[in-house]
Protein backbone atom coordinates (compact mmCIF):
# COMPACT_ATOMS: atom_id res chain seq x y z
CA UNK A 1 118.17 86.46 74.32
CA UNK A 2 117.00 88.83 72.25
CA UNK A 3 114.16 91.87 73.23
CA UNK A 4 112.10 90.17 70.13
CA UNK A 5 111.86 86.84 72.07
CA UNK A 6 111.03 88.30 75.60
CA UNK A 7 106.90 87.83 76.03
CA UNK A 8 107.26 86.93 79.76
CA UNK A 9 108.23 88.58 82.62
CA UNK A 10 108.54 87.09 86.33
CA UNK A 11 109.61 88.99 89.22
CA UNK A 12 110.41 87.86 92.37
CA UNK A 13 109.44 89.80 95.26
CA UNK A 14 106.22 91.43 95.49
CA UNK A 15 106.96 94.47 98.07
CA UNK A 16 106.79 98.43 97.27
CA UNK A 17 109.72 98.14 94.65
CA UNK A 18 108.53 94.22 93.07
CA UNK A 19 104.87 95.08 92.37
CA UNK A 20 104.95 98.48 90.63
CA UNK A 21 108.22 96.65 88.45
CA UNK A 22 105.49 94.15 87.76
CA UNK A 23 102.91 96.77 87.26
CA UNK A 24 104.63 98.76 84.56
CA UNK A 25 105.85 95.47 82.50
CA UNK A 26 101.77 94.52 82.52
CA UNK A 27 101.38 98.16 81.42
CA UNK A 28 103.43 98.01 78.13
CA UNK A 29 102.28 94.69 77.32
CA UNK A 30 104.32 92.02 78.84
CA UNK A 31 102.70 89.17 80.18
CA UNK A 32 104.13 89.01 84.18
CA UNK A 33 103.95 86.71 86.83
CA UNK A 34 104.31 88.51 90.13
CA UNK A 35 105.25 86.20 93.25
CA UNK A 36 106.33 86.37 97.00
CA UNK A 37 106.89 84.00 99.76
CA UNK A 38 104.68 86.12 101.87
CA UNK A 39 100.98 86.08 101.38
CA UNK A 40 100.12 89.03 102.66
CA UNK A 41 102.98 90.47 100.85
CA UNK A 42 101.46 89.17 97.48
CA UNK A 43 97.86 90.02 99.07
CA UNK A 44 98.48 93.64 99.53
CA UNK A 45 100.09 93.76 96.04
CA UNK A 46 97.51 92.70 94.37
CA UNK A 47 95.01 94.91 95.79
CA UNK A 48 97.35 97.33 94.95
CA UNK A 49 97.06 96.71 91.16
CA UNK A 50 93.16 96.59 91.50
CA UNK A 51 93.06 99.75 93.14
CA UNK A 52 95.86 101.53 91.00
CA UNK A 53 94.45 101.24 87.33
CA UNK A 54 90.78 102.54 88.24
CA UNK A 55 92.27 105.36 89.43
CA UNK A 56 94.05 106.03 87.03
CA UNK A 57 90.72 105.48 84.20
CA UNK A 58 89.61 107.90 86.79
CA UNK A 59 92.07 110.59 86.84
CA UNK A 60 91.82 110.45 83.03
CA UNK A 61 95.45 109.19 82.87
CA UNK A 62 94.69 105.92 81.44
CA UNK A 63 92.12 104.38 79.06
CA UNK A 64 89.53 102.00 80.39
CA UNK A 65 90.22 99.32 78.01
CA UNK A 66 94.32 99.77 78.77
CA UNK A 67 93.91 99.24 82.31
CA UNK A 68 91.54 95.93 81.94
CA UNK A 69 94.37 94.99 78.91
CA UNK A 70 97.47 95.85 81.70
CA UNK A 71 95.06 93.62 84.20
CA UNK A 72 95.03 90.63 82.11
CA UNK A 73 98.87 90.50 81.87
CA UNK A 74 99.25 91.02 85.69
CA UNK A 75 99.01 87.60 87.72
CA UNK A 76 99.78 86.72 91.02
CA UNK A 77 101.45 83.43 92.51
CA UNK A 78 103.43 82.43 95.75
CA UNK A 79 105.13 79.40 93.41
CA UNK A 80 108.22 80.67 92.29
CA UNK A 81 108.39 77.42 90.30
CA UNK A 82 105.46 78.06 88.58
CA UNK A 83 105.99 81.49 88.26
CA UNK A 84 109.35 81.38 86.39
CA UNK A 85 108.51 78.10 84.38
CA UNK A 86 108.07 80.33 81.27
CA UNK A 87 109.60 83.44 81.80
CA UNK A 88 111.78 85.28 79.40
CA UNK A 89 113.28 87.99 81.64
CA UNK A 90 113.10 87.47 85.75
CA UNK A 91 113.54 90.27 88.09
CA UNK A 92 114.66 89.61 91.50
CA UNK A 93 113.24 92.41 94.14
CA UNK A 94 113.82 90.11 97.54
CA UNK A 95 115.48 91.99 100.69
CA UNK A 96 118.55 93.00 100.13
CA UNK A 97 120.53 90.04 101.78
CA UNK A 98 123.61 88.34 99.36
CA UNK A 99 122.74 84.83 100.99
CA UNK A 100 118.74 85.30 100.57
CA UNK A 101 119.70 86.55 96.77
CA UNK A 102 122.00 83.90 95.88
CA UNK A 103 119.59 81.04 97.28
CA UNK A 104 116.96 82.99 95.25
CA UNK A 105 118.87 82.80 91.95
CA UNK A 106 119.90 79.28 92.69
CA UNK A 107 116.07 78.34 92.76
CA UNK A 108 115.53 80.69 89.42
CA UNK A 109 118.41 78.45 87.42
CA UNK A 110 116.31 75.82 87.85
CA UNK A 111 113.21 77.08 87.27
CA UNK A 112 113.51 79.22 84.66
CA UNK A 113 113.89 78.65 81.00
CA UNK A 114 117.99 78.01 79.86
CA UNK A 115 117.78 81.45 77.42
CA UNK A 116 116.02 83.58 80.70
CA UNK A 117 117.98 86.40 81.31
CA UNK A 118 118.57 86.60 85.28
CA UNK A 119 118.13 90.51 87.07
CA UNK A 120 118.57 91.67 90.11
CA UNK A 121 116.92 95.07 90.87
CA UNK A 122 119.45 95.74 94.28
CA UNK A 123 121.30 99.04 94.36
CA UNK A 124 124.37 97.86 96.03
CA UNK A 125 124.65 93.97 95.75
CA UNK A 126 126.92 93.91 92.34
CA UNK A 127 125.49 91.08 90.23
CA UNK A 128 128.90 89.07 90.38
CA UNK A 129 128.27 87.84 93.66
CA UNK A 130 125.27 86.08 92.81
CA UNK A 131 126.61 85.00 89.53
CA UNK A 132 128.10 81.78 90.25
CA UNK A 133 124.89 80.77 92.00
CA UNK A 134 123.40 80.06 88.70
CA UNK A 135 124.88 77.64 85.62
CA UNK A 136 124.31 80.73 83.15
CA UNK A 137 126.31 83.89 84.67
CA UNK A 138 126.69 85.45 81.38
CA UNK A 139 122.95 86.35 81.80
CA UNK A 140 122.79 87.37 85.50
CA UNK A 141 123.16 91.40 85.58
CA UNK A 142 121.62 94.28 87.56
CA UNK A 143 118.72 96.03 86.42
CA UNK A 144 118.29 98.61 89.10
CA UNK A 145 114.60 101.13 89.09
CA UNK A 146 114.57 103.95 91.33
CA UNK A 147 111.64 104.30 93.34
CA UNK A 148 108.76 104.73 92.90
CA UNK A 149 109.50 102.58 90.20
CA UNK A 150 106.03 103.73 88.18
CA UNK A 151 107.09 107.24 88.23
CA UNK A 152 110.70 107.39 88.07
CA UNK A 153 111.64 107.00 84.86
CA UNK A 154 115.98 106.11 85.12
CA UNK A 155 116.82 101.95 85.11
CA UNK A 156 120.45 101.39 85.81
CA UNK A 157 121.73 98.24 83.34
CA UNK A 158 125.06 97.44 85.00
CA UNK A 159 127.48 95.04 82.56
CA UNK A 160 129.87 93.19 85.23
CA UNK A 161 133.11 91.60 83.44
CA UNK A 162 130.75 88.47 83.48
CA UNK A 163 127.97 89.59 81.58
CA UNK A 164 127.86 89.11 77.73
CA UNK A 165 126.71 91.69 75.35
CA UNK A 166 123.78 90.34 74.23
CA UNK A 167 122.64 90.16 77.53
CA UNK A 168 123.22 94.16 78.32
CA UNK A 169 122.15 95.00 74.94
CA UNK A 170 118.56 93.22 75.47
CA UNK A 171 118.24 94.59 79.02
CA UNK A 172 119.00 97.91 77.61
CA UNK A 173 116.21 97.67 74.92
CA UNK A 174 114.39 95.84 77.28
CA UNK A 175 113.86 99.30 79.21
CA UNK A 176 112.47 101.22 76.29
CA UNK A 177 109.73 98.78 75.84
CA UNK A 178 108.91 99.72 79.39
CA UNK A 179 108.88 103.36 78.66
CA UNK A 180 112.23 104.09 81.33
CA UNK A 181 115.51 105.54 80.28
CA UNK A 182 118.26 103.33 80.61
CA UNK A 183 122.16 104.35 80.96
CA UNK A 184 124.67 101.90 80.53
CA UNK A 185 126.99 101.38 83.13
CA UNK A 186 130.07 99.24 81.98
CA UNK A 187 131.64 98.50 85.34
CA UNK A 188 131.04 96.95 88.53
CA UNK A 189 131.20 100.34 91.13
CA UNK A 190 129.92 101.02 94.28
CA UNK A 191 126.15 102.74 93.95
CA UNK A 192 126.63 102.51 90.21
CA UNK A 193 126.01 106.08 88.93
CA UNK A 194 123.12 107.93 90.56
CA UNK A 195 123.31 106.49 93.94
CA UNK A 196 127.17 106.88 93.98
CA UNK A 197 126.76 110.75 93.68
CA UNK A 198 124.07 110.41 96.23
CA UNK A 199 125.76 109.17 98.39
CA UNK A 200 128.38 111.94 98.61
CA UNK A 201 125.73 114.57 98.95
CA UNK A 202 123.80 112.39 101.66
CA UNK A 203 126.74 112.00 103.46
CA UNK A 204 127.88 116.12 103.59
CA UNK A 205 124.17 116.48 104.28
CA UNK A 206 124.60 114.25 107.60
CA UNK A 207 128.20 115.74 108.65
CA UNK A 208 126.32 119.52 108.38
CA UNK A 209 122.86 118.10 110.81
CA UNK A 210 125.72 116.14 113.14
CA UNK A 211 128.33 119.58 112.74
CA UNK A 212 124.97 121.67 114.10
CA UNK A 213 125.48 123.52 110.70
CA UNK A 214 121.63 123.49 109.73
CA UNK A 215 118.39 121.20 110.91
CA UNK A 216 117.71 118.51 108.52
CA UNK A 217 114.55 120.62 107.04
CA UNK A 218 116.76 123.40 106.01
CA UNK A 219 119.30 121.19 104.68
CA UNK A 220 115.86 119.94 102.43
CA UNK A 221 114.86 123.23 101.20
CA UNK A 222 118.64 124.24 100.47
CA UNK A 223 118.21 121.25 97.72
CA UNK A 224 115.17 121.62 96.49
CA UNK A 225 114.70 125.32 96.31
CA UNK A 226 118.45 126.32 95.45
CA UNK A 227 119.41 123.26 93.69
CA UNK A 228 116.13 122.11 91.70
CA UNK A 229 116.23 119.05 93.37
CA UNK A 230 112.68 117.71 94.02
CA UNK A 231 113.52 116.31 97.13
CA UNK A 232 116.05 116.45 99.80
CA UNK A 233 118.15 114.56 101.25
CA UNK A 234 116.46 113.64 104.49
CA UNK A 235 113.18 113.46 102.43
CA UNK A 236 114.42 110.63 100.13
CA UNK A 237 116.53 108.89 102.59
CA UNK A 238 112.76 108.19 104.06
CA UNK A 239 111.25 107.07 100.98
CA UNK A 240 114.58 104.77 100.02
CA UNK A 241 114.34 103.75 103.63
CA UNK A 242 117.33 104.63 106.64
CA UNK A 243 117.39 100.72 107.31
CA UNK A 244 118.90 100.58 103.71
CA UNK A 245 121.01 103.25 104.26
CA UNK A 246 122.72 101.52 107.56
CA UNK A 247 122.34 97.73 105.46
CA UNK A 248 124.54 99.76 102.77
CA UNK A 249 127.05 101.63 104.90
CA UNK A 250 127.85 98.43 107.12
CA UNK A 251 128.06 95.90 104.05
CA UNK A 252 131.04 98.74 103.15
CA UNK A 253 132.53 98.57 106.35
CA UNK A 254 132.74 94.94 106.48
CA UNK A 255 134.49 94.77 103.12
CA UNK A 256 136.71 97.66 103.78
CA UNK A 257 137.13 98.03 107.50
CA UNK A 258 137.69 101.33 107.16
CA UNK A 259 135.82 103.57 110.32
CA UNK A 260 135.03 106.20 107.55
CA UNK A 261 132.19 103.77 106.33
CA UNK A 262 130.29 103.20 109.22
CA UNK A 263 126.70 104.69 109.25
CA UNK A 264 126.49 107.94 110.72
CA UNK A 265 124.93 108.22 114.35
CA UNK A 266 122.38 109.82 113.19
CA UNK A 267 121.60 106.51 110.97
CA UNK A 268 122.12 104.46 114.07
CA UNK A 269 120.10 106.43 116.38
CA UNK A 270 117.01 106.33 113.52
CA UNK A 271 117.86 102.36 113.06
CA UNK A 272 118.11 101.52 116.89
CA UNK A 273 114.56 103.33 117.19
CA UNK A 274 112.76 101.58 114.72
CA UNK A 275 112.30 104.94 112.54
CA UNK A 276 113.45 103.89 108.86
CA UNK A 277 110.90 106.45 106.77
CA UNK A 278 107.93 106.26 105.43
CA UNK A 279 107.12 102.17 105.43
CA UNK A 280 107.05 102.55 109.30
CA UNK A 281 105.41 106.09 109.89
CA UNK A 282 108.20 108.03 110.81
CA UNK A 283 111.91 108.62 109.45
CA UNK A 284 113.34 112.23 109.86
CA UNK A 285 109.91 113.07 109.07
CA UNK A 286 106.64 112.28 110.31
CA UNK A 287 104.56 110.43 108.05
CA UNK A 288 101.16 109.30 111.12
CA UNK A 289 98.40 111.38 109.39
């Protein structure tokens, strides 16, 4: 495959991450199918979309003929047969579960078109372990956004020893057409690049609140007003969501049974509770007004 052949984009999984993915294909002209299991999942998407590009005519951000243009690329569909029957390029978005991916990807061999390039959009699930799921592993890779996926503009392309060149090379030019700013990442590694040096300040940031070295808010500011970072820690372990954070940390210490890996307490305590960030109200912060 080839970015001059890809017209069609499907991706699977229409939550917070799926439908702005699907959003900002529609936006640079790609016609996408987007499509849950869940119908109020693929409800609330849409009404997302509707909402979205009036605002932005509004705002002045957009033109009123691009956002009824971006509209008309955007569909909506809880067939995952019918929404990969012609797609060029499919994203998966689903939870991030290796038995729930690999049963998706199964489905996606089948459905999709023999040249469709397979993605998965997960941050931590390499794309050789879904791989062998499908008859065409040369063309399964990761294709990871950083959220919110409209705004941020960094997609990670990540080349496992499985994945041909062709296949990086049109994912990579893939994510120009979508105005983001790929980086290629040759090798399979834990967090890939941004979330791997992440994770080393996220975790000194949780020995210092656990140590009683600073509150989690001043730990914050220390990163955004010293270091230029436009968040915190804390702050963006809400928006990425803490459940993800413990989902990451325990998939580690299964693999590696090493204690180190475990989630902090301070995970486990916000986990136990029910608190994981913004999508439920409240994280380390407070999100209720």
């Amino acid at each position: 495959m080839k970015i001059q052949d890809v017209k069609n984009v499907c991706v699977v999984g229409a939550g917070n991450m799926g439908h702005q993915i699907a959003l900002q294909c529609a936006l640079s002209g790609f016609k996408t199918v987007s499509t849950d299991v869940v119908p109020a999942v693929l409800e609330k998407a849409q009404k997302f979309v509707e909402g979205y590009l009036p605002g932005r005519v509004q705002k002045g951000k957009m033109t009123e003929e691009a956002a009824k243009k971006a509209r008309s690329l955007i569909s909506f569909t809880g067939d995952l047969k019918e929404a990969a029957k012609d797609a060029d390029i499919v994203i998966e978005a689903v939870l991030e579960r290796i038995d729930l991916k690999r049963k998706v990807f199964a489905d996606l061999d089948k459905y999709a078109p023999p040249a469709a390039i397979l993605a998965t959009n997960s941050s931590f699930i390499v794309s050789s372990r879904i791989a062998d799921s499908t008859k065409r592993p040369s063309q399964v890779c990761n294709l990871h956004f950083f959220n919110p996926a409209l705004v941020m503009k960094l997609v990670e392309v990540v080349q496992g020893p499985h994945v041909s060149d062709e296949t990086a090379q049109c994912m990579m030019d893939f994510c120009l057409k979508i105005d983001k700013i790929p980086i290629h990442i040759k090798k399979e590694v834990d967090g890939f690049v941004l979330n791997r040096i992440f994770a080393v300040i996220q975790r000194e940031a949780l020995w210092m609140l656990e140590m009683g070295v600073a509150s989690f808010e001043d730990i914050d500011k220390a990163c955004v007003y010293g270091a230029g970072h436009p968040m915190g820690p804390f702050r963006l372990n809400d928006l990425t969501g803490i459940d993800l954070t413990y989902d990451i940390c325990m998939s580690h210490f299964l693999e590696s049974g090493n204690p180190a890996d475990l989630p902090s307490p301070s995970v486990v305590k916000k986990v136990t509770e029910g608190k994981f960030g913004q999508k439920t109200g409240e994280g380390w912060y407070s999100y209720k007004k």
